[in-house]
C-alpha atoms as a PDB file:
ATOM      1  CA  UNK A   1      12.044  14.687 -27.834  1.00  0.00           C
ATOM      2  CA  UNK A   2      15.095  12.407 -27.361  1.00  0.00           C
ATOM      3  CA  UNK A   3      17.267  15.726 -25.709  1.00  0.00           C
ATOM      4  CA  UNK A   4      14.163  16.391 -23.045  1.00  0.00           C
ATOM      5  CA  UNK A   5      14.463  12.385 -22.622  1.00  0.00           C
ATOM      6  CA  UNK A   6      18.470  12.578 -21.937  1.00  0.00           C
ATOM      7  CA  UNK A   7      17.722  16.186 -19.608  1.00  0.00           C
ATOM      8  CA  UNK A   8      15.457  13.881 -17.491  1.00  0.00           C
ATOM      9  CA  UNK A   9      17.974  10.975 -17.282  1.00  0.00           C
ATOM     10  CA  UNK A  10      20.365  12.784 -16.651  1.00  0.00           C
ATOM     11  CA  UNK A  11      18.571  14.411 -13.659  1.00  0.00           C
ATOM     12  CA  UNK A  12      18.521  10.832 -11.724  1.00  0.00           C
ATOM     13  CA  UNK A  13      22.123   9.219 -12.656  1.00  0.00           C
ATOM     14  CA  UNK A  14      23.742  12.147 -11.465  1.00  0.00           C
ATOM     15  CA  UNK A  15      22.078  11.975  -7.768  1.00  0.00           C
ATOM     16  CA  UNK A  16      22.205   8.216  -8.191  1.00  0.00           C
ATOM     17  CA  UNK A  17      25.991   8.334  -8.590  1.00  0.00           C
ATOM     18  CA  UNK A  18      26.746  11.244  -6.330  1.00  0.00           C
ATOM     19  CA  UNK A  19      25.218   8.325  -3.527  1.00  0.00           C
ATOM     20  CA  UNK A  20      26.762   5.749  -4.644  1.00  0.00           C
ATOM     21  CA  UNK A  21      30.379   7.289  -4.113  1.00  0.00           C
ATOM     22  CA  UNK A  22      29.010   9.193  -1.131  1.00  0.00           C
ATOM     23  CA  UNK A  23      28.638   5.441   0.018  1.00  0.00           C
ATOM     24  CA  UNK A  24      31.724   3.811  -1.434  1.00  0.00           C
ATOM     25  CA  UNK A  25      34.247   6.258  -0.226  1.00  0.00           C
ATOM     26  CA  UNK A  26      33.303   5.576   3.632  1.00  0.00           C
ATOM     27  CA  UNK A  27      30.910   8.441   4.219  1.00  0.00           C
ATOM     28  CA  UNK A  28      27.135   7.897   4.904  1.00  0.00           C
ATOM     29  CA  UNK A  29      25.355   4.667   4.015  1.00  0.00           C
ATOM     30  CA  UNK A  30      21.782   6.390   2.045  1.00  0.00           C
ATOM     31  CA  UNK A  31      19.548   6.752   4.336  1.00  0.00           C
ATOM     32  CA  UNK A  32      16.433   8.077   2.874  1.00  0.00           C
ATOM     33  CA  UNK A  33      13.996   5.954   1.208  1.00  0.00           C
ATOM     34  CA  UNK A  34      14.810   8.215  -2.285  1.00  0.00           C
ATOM     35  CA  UNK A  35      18.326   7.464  -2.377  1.00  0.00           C
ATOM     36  CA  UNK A  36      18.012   4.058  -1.738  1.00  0.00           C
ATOM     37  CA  UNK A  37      15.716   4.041  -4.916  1.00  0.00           C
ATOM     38  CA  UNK A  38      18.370   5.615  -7.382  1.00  0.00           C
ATOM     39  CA  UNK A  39      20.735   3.224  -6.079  1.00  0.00           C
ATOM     40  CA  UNK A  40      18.368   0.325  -6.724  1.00  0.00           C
ATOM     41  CA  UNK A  41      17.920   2.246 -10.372  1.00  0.00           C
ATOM     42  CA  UNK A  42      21.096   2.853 -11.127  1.00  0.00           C
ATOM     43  CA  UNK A  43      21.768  -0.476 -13.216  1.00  0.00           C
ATOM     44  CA  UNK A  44      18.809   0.104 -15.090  1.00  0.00           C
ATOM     45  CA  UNK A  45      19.918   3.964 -15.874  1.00  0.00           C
ATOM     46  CA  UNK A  46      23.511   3.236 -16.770  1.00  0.00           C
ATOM     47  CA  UNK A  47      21.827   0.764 -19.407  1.00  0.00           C
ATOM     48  CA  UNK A  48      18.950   3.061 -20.614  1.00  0.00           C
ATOM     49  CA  UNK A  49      22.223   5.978 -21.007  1.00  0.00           C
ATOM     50  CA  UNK A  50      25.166   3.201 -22.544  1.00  0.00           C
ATOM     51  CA  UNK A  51      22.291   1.987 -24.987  1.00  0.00           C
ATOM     52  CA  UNK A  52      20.446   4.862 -25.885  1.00  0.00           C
ATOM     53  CA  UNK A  53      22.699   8.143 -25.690  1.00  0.00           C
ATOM     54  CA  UNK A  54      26.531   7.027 -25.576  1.00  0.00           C
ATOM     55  CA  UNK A  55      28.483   6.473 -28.236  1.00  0.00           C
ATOM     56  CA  UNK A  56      29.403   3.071 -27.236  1.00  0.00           C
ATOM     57  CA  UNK A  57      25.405   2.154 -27.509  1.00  0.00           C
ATOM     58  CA  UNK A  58      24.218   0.675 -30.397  1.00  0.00           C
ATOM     59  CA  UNK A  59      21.129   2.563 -31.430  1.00  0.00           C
ATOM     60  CA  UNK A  60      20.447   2.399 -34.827  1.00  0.00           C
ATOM     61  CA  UNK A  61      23.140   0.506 -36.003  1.00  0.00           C
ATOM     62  CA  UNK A  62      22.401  -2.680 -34.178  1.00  0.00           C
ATOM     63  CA  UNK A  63      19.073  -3.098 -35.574  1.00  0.00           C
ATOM     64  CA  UNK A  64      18.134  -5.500 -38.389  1.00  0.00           C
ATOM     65  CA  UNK A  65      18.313  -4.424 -42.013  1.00  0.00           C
ATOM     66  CA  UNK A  66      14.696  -4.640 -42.552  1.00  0.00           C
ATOM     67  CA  UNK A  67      14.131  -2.708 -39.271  1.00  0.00           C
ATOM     68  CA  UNK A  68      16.604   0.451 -40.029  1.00  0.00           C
ATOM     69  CA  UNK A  69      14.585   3.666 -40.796  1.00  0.00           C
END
């Protein structure tokens, strides 16, 4: 389940970062109402990919010890 979960993420950060350097470089500001949502979401799907899938995310070892499976 977790690789379908990473596919899927994966699928929106890359568009959401492709517009947000599309927009930082000096080229078009977003203009349609979809990429002005993944820029909106990109904070939120940086976190749910640092936390979840990176190795700098804490995952199972930042839980409690009565909490680890």
């Amino acid at each position: 389940m977790k690789p379908f979960l990473l596919f899927f993420l994966l699928l929106l950060l890359f568009p959401a970062l492709t517009v947000l350097v599309d927009w930082l470089q000096g080229g078009q500001a977003p203009q349609a109402w979809w990429q002005w949502a993944l820029l909106v979401a990109l904070p939120a799907l940086v976190w749910l990919y640092v936390r979840h899938f990176s190795l700098l995310g804490c995952g199972r070892g930042c839980r409690w010890p009565e909490r680890r499976d």
